[in-house]
Protein backbone atom coordinates (compact mmCIF):
# COMPACT_ATOMS: atom_id res chain seq x y z
CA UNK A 1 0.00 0.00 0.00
CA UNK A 2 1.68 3.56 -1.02
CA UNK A 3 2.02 6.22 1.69
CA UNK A 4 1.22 9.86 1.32
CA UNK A 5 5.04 10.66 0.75
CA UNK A 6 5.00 8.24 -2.09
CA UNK A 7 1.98 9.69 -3.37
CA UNK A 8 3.18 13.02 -3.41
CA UNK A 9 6.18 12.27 -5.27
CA UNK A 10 4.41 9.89 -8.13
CA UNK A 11 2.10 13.51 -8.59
CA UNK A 12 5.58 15.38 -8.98
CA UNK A 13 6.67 12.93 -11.51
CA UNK A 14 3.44 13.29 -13.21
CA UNK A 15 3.87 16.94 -13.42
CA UNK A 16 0.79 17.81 -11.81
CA UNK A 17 0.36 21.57 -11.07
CA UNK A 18 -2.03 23.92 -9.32
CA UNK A 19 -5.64 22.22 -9.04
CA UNK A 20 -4.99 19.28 -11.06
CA UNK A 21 -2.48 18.47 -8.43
CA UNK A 22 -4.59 19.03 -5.87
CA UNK A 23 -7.96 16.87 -7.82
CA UNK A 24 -5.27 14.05 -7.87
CA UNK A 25 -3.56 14.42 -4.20
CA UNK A 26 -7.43 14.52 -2.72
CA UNK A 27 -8.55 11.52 -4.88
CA UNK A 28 -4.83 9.58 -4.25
CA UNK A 29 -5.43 10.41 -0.51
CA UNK A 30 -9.28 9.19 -0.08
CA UNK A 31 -8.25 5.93 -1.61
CA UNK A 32 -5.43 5.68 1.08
CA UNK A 33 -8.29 6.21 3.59
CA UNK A 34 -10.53 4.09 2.40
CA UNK A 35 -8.39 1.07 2.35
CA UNK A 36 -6.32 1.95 5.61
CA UNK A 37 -10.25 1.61 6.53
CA UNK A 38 -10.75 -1.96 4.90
CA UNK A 39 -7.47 -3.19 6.43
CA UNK A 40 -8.17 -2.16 9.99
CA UNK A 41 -12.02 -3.38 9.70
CA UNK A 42 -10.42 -6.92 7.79
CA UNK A 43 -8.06 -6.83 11.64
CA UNK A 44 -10.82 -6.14 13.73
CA UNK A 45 -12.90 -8.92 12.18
CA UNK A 46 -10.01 -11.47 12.24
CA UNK A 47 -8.89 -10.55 15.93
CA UNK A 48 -12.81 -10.79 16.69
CA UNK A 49 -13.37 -14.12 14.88
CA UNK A 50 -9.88 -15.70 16.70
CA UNK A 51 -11.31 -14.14 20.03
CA UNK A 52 -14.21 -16.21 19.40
CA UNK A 53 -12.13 -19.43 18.44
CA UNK A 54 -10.46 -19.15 21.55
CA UNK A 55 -13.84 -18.92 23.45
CA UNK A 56 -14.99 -21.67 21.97
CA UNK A 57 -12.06 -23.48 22.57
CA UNK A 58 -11.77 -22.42 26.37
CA UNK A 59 -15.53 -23.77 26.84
CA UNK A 60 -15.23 -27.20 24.97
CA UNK A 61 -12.02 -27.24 27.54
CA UNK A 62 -13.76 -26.33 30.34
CA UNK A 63 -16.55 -28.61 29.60
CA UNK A 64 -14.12 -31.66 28.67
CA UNK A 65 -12.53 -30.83 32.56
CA UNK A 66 -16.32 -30.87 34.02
CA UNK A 67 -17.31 -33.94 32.50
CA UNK A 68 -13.79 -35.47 33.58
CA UNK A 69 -14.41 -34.44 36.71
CA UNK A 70 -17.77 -35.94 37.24
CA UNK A 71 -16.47 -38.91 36.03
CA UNK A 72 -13.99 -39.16 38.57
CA UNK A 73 -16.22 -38.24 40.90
CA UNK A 74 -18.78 -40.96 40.12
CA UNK A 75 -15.50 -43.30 39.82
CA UNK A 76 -14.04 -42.50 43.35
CA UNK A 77 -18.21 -43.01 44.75
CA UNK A 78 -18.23 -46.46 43.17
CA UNK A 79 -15.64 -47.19 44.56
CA UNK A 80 -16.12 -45.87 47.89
CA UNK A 81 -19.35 -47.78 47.85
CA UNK A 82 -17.46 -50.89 47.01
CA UNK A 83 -15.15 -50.71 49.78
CA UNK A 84 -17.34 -50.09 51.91
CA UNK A 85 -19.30 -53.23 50.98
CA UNK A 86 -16.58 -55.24 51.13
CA UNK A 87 -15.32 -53.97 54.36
CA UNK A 88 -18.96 -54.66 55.95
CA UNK A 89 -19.05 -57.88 54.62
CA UNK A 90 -15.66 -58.65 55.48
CA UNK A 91 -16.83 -57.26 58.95
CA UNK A 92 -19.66 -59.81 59.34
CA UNK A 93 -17.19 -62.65 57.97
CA UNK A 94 -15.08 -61.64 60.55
CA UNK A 95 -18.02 -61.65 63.33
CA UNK A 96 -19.18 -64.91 62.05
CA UNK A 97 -15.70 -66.39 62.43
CA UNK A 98 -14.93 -65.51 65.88
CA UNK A 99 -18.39 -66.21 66.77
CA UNK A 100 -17.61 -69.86 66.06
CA UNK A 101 -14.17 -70.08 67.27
CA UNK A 102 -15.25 -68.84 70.24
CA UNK A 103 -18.25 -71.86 70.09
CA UNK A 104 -15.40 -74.11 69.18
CA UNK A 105 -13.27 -73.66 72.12
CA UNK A 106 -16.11 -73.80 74.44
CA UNK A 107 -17.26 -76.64 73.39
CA UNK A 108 -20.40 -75.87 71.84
CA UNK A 109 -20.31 -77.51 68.65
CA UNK A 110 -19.54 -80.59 68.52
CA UNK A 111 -18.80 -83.26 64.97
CA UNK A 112 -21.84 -84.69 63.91
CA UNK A 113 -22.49 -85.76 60.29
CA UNK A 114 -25.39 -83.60 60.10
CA UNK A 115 -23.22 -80.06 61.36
CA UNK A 116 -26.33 -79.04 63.92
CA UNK A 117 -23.84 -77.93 66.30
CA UNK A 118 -25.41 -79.71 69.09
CA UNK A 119 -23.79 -78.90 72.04
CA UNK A 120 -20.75 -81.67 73.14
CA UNK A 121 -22.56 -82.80 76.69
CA UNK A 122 -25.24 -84.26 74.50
CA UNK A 123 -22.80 -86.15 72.45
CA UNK A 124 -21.64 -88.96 74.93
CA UNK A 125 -17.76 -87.68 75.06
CA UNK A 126 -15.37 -84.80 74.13
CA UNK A 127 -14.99 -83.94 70.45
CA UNK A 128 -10.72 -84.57 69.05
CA UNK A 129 -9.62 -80.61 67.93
CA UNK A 130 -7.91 -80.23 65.23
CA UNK A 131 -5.24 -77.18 65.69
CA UNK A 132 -5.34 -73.70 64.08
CA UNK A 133 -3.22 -73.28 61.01
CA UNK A 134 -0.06 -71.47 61.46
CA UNK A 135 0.70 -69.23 58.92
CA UNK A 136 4.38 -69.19 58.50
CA UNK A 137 4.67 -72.48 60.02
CA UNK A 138 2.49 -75.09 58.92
CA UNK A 139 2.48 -76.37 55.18
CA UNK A 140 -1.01 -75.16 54.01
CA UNK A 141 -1.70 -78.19 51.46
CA UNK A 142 -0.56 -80.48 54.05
CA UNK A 143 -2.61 -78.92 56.69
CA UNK A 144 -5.93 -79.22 53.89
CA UNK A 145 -5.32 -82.73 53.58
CA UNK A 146 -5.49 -83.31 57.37
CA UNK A 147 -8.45 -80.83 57.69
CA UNK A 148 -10.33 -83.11 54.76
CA UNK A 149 -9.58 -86.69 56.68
CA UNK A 150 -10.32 -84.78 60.03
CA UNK A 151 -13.95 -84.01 58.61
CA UNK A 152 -14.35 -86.79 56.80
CA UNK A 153 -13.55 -89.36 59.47
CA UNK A 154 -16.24 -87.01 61.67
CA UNK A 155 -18.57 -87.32 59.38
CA UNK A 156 -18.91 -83.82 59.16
CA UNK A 157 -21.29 -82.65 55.76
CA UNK A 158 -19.27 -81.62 53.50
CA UNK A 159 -21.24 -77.92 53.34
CA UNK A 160 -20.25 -77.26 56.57
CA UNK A 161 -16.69 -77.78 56.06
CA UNK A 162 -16.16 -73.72 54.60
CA UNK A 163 -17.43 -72.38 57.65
CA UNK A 164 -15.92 -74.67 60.16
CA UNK A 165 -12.55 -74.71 58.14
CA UNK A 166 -12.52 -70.40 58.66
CA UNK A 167 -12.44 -70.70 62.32
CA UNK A 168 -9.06 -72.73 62.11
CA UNK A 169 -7.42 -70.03 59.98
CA UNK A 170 -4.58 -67.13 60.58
CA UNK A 171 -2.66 -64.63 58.93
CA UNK A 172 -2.63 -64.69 55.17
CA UNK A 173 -4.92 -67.67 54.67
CA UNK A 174 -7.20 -65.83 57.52
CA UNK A 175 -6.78 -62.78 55.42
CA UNK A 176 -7.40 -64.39 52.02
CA UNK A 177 -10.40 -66.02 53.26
CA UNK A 178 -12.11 -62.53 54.06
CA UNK A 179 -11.80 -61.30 50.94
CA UNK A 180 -13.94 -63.86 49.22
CA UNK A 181 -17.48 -62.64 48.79
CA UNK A 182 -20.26 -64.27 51.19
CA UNK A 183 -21.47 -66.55 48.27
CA UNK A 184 -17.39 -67.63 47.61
CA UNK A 185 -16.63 -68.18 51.30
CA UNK A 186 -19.69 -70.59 51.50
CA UNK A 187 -18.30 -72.89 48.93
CA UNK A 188 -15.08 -75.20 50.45
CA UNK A 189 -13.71 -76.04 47.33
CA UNK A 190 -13.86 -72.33 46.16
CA UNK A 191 -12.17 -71.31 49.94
CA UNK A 192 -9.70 -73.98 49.47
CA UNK A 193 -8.87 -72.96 45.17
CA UNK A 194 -8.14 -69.36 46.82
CA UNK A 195 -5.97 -70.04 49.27
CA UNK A 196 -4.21 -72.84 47.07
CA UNK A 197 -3.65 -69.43 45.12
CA UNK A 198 -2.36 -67.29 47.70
CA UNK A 199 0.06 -69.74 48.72
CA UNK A 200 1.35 -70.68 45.32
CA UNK A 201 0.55 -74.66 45.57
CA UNK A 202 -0.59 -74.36 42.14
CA UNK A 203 0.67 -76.74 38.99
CA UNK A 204 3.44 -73.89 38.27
CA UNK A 205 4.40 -73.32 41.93
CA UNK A 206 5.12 -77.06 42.56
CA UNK A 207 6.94 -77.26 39.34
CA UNK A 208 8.98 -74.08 40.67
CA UNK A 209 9.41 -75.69 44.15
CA UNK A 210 10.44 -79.41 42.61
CA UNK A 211 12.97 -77.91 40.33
CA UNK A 212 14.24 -74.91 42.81
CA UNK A 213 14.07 -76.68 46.19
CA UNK A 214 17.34 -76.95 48.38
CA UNK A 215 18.06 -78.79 51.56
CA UNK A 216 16.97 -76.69 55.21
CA UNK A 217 18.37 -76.41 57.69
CA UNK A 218 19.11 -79.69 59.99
CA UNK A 219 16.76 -81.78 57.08
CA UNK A 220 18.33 -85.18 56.50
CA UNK A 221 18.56 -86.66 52.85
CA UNK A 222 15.80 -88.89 53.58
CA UNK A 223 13.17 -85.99 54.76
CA UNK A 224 14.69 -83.69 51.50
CA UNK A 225 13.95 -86.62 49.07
CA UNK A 226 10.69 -87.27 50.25
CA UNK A 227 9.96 -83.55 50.40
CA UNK A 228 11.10 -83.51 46.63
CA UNK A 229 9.32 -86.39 45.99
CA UNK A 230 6.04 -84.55 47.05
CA UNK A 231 6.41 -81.63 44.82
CA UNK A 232 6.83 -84.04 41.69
CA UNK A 233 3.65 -85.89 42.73
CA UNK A 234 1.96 -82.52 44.30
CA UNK A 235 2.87 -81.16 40.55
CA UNK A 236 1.70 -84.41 38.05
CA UNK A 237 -1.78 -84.20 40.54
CA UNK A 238 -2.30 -80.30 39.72
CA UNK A 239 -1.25 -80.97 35.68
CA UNK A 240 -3.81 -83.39 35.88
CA UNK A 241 -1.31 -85.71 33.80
CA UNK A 242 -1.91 -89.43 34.21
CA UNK A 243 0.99 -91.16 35.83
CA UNK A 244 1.95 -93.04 32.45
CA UNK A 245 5.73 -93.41 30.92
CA UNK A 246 4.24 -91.53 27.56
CA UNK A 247 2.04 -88.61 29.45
CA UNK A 248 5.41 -87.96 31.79
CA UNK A 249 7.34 -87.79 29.17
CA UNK A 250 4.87 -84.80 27.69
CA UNK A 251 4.80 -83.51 30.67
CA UNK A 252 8.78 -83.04 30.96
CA UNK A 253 8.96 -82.14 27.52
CA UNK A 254 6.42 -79.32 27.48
CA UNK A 255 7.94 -77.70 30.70
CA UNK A 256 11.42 -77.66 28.87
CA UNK A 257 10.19 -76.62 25.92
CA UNK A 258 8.15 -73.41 27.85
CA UNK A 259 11.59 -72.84 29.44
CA UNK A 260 13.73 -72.49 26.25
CA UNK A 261 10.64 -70.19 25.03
CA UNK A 262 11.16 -66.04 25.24
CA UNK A 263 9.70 -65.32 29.04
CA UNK A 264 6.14 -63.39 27.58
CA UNK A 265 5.47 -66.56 24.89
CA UNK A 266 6.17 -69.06 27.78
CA UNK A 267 3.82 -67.00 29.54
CA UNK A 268 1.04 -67.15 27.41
CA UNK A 269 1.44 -70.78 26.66
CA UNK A 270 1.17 -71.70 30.18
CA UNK A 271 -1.92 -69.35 30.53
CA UNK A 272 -3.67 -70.59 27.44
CA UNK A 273 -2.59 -74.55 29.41
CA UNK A 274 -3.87 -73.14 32.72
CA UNK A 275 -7.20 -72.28 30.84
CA UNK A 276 -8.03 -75.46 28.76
C-alpha cells in the first residue's frame, strides 16, 4: 500500500500543477483512507473471529474438565461404595468367624455328620480338635489334607466344612479367606482354590518348588527326598497328567520346551494350558 510521501512524489513525476495536483492528491489520498479503513475493519474482524475461536475453545475445555471431573467423581463413589461393601461384609465374615471359634473352644459344637452344632454334653464324650493353622509355620496343602480326613472321618457334611474350616485359619490364609465374597466363602472347594492361590501350591508353583528346592536347615537326605518327591507328585496331581511313561514324558517335555521359550510366549502358553 503507497504512503502519502509516495503519493506526493508519483504527482511530482506526473507533473501535476495547481488544481490538477490538488484533484489528484485529494482523490490519491481518499483511496489511502478508504483502504487503511478496509485493512483495519479486515483486523478487527479477524482478531474478533480468533477471540471467538479461543472462546470456543476455552468452553469445549472447560466442559471436557467438568465432564472429567464428574467422572472421577462418580468413579471414586463407586468405589467408595465398594469398599465399603466389602469392608462390611468382610466385617460380618469376621463376626461370624470368631463367633464360632469362640463356640469351638467352648465346646459348643460338637462333629456330627449332620453339622447341627449340638452342644458336646449331649454327644456322649469330648470332640478330638484339630489345631489352628499357622501361617508361616504349617504347610497349608498339608494342613488341607489333614483338615479333609479330620472331617471326613467325623462325618462332618461336606457344606459345613467352609465355615468350620474359617475358624481354624490365621494370617494370610485368615486374610485371604475374608476377601472372598459371602457366596465364595460358603463354597469349600472355592475357599480352598483361593488359598491354594495365595500360597502358590498351584501346577506352576510345585513345578517351581520341585525344580528350585534346596536342603533346610538340619533336614536329612531322607526328609529332602521325600519332600522332593512330594512336589513331583503334588505337581503331576495339579497338571492333571496321568501317571503313564508316555504322558510324563509330555509332561517333561512341554515344561522344557516353555523354558527355552522367550519369558512373555512361555507365559502365554502356560496361561492358554492353565485355561483349557
Amino acid at each position: 500500500m503507497a504512503t502519502m510521501e509516495e503519493i506526493v512524489k508519483k504527482a511530482d513525476l506526473l507533473g501535476y500543477r495547481g488544481e490538477k495536483r490538488e484533484e489528484y492528491l485529494k482523490q490519491e489520498f481518499k483511496l489511502l483512507e478508504e483502504r487503511q479503513e478496509k485493512k483495519e475493519e479486515a483486523e478487527r474482524q479477524e482478531k474478533k473471529e480468533e477471540a471467538e475461536r479461543q472462546e470456543k475453545k476455552e468452553e469445549a475445555e472447560r466442559q471436557a474438565r467438568e465432564k472429567k471431573e464428574e467422572a472421577d467423581r462418580q468413579e471414586r463413589k463407586e468405589e467408595a461404595d465398594r469398599k465399603e461393601r466389602l469392608e462390611l461384609e468382610k466385617m460380618k465374615l469376621n463376626a461370624e468367624m470368631k463367633l464360632l471359634q469362640a463356640k469351638i473352644e467352648a465346646g459348643i459344637i460338637k462333629n456330627e455328620p449332620d453339622g447341627s452344632g449340638a452342644r458336646s454334653s449331649d454327644s456322649g464324650g469330648k470332640r478330638p480338635k484339630l489345631p489352628n493353622f499357622q501361617d508361616g509355620r504349617d504347610d497349608l496343602d498339608i494342613w488341607l489334607t489333614r483338615f479333609e480326613k479330620f472331617a471326613e472321618s467325623n462325618g462332618w457334611s461336606r457344606e459345613k466344612w467352609s465355615s468350620s474350616l474359617c475358624a481354624l485359619l490365621t494370617g494370610r490364609a485368615m486374610d485371604c479367606y475374608g476377601r472372598l465374597s459371602a457366596e465364595q466363602a460358603k463354597d469349600y472347594d472355592k475357599v480352598k482354590e483361593a488359598l491354594m492361590m495365595r500360597y502358590d501350591l498351584t501346577e506352576d508353583g510345585y513345578r517351581r518348588k520341585f525344580r528350585t528346592c534346596k536342603p533346610a536347615e538340619g533336614e536329612s537326605p531322607d526328609m529332602f527326598i521325600v519332600r522332593i518327591v512330594t512336589y513331583l507328585d503334588r505337581w503331576i496331581e495339579l497338571s492333571k497328567t496321568d501317571k503313564s511313561y508316555e504322558k510324563l514324558k509330555d509332561l517333561i517335555v512341554r515344561e522344557q520346551f516353555m523354558d527355552a521359550c522367550p519369558e512373555d510366549l512361555a507365559t502365554s502358553l502356560r496361561e492358554k494350558t492353565y485355561l483349557h
